[in-house]
PDB file of N, CA and C in Angstrom:
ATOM      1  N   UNK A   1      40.589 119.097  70.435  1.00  0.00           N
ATOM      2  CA  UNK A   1      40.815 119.592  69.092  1.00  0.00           C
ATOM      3  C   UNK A   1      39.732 120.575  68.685  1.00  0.00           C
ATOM      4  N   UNK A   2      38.553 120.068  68.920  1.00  0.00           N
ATOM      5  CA  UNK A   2      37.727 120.932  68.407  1.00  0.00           C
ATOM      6  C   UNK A   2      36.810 120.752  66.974  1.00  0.00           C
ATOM      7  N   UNK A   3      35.785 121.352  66.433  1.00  0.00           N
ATOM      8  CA  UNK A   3      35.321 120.691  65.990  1.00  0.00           C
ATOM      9  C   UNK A   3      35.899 120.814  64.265  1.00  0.00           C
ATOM     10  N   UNK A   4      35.235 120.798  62.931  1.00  0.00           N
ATOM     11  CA  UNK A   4      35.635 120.575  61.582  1.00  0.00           C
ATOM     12  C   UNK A   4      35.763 121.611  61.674  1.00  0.00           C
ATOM     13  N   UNK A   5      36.828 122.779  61.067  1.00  0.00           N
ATOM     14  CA  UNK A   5      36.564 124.137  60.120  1.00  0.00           C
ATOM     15  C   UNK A   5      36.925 125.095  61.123  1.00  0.00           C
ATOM     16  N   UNK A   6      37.055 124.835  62.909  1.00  0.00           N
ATOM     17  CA  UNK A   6      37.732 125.381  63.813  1.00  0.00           C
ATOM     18  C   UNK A   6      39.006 125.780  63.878  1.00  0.00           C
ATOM     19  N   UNK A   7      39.476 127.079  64.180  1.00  0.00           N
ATOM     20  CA  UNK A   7      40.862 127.503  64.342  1.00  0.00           C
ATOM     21  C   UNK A   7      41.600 126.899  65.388  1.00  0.00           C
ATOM     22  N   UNK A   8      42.701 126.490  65.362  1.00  0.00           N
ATOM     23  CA  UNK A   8      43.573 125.831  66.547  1.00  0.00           C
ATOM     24  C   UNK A   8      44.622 126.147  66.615  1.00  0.00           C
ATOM     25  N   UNK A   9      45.115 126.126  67.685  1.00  0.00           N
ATOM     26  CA  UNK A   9      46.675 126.667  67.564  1.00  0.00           C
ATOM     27  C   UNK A   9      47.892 126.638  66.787  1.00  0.00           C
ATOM     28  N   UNK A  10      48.878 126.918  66.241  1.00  0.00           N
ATOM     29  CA  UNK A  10      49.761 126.118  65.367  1.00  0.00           C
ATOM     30  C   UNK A  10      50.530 125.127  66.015  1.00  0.00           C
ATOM     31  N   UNK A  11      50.558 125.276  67.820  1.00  0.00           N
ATOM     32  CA  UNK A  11      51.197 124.066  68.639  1.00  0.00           C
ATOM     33  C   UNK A  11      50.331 122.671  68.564  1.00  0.00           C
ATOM     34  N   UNK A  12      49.023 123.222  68.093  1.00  0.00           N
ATOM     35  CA  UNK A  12      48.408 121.428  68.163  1.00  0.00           C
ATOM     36  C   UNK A  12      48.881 120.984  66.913  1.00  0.00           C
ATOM     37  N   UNK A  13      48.708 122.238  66.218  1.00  0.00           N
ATOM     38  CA  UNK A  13      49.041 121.309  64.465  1.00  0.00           C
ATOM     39  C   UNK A  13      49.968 120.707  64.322  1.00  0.00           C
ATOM     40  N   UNK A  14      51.443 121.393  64.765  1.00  0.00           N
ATOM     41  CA  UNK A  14      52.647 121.036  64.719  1.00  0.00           C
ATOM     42  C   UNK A  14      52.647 119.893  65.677  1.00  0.00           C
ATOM     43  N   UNK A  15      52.316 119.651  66.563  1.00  0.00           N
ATOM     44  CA  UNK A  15      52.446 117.812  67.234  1.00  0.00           C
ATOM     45  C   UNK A  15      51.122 117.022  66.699  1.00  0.00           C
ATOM     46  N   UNK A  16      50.541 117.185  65.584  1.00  0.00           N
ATOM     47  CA  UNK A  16      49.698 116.226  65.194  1.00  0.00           C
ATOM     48  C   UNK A  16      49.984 116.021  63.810  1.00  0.00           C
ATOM     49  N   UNK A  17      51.033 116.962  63.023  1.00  0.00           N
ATOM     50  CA  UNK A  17      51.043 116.843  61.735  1.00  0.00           C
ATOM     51  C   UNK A  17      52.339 116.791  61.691  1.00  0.00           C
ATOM     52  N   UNK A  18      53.501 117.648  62.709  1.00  0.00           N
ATOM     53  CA  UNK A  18      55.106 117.377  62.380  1.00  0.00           C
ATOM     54  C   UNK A  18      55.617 117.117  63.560  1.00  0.00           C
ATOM     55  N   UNK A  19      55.266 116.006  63.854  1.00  0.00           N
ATOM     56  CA  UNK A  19      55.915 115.880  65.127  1.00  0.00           C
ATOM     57  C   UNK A  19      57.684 115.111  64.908  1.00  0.00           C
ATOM     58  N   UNK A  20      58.443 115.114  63.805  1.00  0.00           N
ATOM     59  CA  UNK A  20      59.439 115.202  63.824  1.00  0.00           C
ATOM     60  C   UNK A  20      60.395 115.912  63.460  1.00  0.00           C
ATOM     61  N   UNK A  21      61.459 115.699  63.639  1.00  0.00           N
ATOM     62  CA  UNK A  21      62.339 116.691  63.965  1.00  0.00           C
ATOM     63  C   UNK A  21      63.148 117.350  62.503  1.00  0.00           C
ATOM     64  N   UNK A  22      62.470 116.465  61.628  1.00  0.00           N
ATOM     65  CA  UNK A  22      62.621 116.837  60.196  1.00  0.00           C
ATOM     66  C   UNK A  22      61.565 117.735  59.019  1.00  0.00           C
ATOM     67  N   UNK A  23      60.816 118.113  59.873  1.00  0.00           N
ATOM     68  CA  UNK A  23      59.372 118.425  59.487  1.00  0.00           C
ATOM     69  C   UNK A  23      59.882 120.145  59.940  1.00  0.00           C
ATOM     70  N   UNK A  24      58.788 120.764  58.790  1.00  0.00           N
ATOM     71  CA  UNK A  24      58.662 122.389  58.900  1.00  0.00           C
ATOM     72  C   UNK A  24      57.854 122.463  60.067  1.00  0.00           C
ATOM     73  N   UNK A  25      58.466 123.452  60.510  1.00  0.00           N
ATOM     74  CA  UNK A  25      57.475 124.167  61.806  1.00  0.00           C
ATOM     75  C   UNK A  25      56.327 125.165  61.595  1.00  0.00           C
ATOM     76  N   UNK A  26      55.509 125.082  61.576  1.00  0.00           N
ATOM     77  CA  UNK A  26      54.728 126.686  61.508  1.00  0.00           C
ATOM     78  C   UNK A  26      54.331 127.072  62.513  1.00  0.00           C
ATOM     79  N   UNK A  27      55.007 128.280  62.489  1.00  0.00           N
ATOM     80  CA  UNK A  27      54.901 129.615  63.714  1.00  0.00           C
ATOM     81  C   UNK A  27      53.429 130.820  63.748  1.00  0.00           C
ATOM     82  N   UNK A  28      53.783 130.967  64.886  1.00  0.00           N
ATOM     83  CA  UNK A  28      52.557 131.898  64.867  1.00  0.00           C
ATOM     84  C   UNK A  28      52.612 132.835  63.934  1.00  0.00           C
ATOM     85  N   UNK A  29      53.416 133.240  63.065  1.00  0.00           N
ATOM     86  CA  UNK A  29      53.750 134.072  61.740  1.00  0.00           C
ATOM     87  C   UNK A  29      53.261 133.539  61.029  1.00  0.00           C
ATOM     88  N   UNK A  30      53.480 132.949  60.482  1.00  0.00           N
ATOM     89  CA  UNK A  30      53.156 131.688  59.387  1.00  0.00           C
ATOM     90  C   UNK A  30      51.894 131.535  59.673  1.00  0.00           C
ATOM     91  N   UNK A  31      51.028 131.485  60.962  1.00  0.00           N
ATOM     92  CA  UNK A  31      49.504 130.958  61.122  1.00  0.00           C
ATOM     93  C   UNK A  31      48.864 132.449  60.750  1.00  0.00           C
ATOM     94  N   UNK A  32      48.920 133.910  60.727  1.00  0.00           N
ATOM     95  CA  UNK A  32      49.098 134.868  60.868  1.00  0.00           C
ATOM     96  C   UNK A  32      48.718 135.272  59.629  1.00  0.00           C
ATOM     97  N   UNK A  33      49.657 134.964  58.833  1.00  0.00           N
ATOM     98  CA  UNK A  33      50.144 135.288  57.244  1.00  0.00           C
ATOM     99  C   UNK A  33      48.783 134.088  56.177  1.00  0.00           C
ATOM    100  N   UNK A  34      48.815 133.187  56.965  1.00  0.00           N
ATOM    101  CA  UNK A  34      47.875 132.201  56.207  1.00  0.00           C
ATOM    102  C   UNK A  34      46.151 132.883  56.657  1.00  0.00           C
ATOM    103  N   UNK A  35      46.184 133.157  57.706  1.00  0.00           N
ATOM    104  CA  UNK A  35      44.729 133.598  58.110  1.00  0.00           C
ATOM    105  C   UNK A  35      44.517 134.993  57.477  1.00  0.00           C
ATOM    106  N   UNK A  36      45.342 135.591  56.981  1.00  0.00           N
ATOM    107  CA  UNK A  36      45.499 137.183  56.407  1.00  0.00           C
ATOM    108  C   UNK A  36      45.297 136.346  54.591  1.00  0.00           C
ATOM    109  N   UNK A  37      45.974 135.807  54.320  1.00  0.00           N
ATOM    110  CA  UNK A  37      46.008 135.105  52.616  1.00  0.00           C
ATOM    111  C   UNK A  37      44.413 134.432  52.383  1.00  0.00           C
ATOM    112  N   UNK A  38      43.863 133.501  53.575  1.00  0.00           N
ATOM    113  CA  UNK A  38      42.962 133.463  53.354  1.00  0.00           C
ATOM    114  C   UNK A  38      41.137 133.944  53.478  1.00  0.00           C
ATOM    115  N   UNK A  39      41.877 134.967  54.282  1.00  0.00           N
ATOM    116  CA  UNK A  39      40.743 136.355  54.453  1.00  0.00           C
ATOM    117  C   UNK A  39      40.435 136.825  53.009  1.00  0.00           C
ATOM    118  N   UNK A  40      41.401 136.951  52.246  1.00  0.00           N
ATOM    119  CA  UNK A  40      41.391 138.395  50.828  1.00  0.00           C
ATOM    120  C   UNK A  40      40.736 137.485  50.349  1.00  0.00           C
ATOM    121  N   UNK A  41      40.205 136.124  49.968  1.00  0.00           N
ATOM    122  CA  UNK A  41      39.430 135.419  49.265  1.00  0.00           C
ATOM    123  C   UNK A  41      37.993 135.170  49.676  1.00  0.00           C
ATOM    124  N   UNK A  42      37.862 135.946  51.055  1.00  0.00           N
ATOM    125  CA  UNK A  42      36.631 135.486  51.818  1.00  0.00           C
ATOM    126  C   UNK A  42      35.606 135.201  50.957  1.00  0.00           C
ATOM    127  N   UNK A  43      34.917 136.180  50.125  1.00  0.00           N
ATOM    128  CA  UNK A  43      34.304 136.552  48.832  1.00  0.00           C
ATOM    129  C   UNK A  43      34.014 135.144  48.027  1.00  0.00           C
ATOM    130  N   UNK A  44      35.414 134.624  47.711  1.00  0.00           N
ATOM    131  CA  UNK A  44      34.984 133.462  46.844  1.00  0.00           C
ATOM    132  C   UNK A  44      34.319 132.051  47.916  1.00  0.00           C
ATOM    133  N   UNK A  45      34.926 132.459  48.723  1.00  0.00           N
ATOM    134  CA  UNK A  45      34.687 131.103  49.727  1.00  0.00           C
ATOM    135  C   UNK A  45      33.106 130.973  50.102  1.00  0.00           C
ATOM    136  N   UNK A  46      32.763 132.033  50.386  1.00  0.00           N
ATOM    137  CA  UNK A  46      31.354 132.467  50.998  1.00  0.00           C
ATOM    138  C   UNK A  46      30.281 132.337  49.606  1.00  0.00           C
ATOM    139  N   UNK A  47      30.552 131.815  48.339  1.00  0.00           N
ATOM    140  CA  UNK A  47      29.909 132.281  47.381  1.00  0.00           C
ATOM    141  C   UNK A  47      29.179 130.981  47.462  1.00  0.00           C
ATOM    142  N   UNK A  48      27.890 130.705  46.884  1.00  0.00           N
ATOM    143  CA  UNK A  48      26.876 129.850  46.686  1.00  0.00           C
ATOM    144  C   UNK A  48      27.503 128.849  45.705  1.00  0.00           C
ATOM    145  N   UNK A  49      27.264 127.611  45.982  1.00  0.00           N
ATOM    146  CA  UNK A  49      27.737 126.711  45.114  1.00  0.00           C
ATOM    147  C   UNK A  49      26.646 126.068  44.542  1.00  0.00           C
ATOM    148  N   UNK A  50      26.309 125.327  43.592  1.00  0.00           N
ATOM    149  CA  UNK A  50      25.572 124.224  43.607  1.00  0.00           C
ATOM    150  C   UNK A  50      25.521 122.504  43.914  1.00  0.00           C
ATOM    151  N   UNK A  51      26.752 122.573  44.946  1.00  0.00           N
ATOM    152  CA  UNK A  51      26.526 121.375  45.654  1.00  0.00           C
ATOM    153  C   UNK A  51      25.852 121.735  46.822  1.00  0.00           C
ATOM    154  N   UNK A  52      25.727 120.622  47.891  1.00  0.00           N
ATOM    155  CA  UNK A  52      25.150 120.706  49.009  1.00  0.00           C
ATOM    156  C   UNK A  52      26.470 120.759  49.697  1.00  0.00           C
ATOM    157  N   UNK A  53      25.762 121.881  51.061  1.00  0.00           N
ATOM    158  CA  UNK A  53      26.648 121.309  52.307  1.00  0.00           C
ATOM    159  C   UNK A  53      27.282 120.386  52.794  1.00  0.00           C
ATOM    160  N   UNK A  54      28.434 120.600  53.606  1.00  0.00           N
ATOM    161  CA  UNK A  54      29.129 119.319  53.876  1.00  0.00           C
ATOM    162  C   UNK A  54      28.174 119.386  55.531  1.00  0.00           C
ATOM    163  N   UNK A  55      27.429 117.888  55.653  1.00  0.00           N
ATOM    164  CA  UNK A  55      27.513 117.728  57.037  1.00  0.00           C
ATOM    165  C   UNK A  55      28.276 116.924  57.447  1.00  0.00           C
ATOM    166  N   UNK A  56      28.196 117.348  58.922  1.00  0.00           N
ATOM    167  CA  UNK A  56      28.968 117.236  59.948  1.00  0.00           C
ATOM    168  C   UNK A  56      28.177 115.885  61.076  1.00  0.00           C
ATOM    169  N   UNK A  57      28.159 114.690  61.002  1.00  0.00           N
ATOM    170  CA  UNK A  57      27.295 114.258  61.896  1.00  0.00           C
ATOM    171  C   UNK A  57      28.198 113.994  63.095  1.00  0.00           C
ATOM    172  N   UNK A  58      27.800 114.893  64.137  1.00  0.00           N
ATOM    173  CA  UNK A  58      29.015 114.786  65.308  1.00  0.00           C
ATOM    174  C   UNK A  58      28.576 113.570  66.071  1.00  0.00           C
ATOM    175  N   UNK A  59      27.379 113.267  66.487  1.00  0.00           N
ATOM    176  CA  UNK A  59      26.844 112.466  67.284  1.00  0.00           C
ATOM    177  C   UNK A  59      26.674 111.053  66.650  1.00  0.00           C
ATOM    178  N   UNK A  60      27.262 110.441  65.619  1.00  0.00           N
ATOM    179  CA  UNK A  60      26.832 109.412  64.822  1.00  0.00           C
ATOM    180  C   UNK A  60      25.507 109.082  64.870  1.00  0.00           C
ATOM    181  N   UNK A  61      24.961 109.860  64.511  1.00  0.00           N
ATOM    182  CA  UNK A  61      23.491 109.298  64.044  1.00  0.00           C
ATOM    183  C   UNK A  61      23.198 108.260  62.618  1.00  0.00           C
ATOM    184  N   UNK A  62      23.847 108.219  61.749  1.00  0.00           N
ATOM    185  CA  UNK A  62      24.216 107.532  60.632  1.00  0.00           C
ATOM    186  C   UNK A  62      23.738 106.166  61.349  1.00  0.00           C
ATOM    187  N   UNK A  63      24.596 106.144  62.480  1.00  0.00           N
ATOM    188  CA  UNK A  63      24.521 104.287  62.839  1.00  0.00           C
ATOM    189  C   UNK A  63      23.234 104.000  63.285  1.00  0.00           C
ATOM    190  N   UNK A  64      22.451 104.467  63.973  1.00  0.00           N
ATOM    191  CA  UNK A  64      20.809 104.805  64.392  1.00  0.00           C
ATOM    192  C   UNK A  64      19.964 104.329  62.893  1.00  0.00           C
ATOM    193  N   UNK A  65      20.393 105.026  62.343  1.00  0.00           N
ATOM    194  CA  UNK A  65      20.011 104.592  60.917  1.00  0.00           C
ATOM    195  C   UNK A  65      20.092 103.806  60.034  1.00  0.00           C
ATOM    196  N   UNK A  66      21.049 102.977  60.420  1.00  0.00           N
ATOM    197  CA  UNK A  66      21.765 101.790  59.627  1.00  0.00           C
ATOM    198  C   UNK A  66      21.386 100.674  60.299  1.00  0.00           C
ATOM    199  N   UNK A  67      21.350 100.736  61.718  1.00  0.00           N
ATOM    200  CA  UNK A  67      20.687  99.946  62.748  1.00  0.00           C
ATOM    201  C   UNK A  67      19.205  99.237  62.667  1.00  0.00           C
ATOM    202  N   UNK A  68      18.637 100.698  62.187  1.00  0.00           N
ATOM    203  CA  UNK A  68      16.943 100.474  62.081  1.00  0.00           C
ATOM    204  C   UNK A  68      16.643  99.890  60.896  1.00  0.00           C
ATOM    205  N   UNK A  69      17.475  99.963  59.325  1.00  0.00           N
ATOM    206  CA  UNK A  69      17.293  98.938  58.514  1.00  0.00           C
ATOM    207  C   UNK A  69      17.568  97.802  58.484  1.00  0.00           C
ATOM    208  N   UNK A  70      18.932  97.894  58.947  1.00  0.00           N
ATOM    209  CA  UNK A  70      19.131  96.275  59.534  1.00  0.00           C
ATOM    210  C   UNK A  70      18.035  95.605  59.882  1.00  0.00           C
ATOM    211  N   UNK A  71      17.701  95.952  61.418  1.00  0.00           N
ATOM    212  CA  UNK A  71      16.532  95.185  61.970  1.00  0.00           C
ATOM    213  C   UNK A  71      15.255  94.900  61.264  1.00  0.00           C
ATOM    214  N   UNK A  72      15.039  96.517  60.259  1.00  0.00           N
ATOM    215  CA  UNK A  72      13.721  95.931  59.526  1.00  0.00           C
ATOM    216  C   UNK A  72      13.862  94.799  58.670  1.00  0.00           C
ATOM    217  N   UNK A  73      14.858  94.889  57.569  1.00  0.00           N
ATOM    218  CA  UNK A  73      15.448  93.289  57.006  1.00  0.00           C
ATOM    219  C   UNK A  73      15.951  92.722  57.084  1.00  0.00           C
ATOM    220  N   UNK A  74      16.046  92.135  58.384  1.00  0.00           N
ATOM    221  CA  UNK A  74      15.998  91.029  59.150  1.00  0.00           C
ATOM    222  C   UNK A  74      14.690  90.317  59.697  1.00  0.00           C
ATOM    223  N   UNK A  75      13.642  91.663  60.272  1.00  0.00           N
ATOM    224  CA  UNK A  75      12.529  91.120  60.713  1.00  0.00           C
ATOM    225  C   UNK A  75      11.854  90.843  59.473  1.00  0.00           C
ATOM    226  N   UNK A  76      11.732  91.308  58.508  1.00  0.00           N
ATOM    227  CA  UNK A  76      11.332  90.776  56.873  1.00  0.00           C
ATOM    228  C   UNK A  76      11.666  89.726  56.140  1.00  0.00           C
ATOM    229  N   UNK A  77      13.104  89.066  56.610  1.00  0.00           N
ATOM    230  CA  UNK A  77      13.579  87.847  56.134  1.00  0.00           C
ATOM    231  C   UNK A  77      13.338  86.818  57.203  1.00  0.00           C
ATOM    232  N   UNK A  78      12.798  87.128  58.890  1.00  0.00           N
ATOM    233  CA  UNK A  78      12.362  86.206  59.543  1.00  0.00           C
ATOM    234  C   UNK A  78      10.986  85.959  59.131  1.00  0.00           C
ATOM    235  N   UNK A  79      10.369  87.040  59.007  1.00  0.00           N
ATOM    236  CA  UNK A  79       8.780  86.969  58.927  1.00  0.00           C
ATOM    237  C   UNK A  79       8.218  86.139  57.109  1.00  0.00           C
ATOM    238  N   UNK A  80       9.279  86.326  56.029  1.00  0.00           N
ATOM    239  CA  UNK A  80       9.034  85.245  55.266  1.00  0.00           C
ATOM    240  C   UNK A  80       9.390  83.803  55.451  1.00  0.00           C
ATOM    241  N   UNK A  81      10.555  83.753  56.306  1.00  0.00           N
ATOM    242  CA  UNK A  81      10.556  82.340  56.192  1.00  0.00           C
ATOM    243  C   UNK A  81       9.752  82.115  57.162  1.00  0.00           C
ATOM    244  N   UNK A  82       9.438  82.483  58.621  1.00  0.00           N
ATOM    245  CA  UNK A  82       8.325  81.922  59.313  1.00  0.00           C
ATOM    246  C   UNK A  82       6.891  81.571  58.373  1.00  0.00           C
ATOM    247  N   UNK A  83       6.479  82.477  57.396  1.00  0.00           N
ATOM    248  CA  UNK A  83       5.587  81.956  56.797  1.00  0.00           C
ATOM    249  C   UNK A  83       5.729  80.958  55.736  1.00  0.00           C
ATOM    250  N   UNK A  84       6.887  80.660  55.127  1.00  0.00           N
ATOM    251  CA  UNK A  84       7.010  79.885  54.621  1.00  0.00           C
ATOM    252  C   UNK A  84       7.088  78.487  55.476  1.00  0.00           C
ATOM    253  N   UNK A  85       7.752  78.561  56.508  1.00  0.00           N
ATOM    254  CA  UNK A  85       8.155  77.219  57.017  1.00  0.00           C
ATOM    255  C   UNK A  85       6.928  76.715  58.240  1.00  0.00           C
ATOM    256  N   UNK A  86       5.892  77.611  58.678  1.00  0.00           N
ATOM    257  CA  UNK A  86       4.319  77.657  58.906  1.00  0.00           C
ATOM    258  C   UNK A  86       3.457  76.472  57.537  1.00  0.00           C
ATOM    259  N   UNK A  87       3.436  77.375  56.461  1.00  0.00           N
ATOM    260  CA  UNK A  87       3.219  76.765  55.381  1.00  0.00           C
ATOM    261  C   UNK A  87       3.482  75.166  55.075  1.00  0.00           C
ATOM    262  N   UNK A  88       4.595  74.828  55.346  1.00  0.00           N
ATOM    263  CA  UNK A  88       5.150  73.627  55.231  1.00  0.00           C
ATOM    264  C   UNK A  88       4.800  72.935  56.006  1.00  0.00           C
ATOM    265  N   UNK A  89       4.537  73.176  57.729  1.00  0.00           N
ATOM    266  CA  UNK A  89       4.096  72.276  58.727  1.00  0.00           C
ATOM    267  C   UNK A  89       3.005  72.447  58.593  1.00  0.00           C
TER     268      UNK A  89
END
């Protein structure tokens, strides 16, 4: 497929989005006519927003990260009760 925001054929689109036999087709005209419609706006598209970028985390790094807090509070909820239950014996 390829990655977010990549051009693709209209044959992948059409078997991933209409793959029945009741569904509009779009033709290489139609892909043509849309890439020409959304050229004349380039201008607005390209303009500075005041949100942030959309990232893209291809490699899931997110979970690396979610991972390493985990473990820290966990090792923080072992390391109080070990001292608590130290304490007690």
């Amino acid at each position: 497929m390829g990655n977010a925001g990549e051009f693709h054929s209209p044959q992948i689109h059409n078997f991933l989005n209409y793959d029945h036999p009741d569904s509009q087709r779009v033709t290489p005209e139609d892909a043509v006519k849309f890439k020409h419609f959304m050229g004349t706006d380039r201008a607005d598209f390209e303009r500075t927003r005041p949100a942030h970028p959309m990232y893209y985390d291809k490699d899931h790094s997110y979970r690396k990260d979610r991972t390493y807090w985990l473990h820290m509070l966990l090792g923080m909820g072992f390391v109080c009760y070990a001292s608590a239950k130290f304490g007690v014996e």
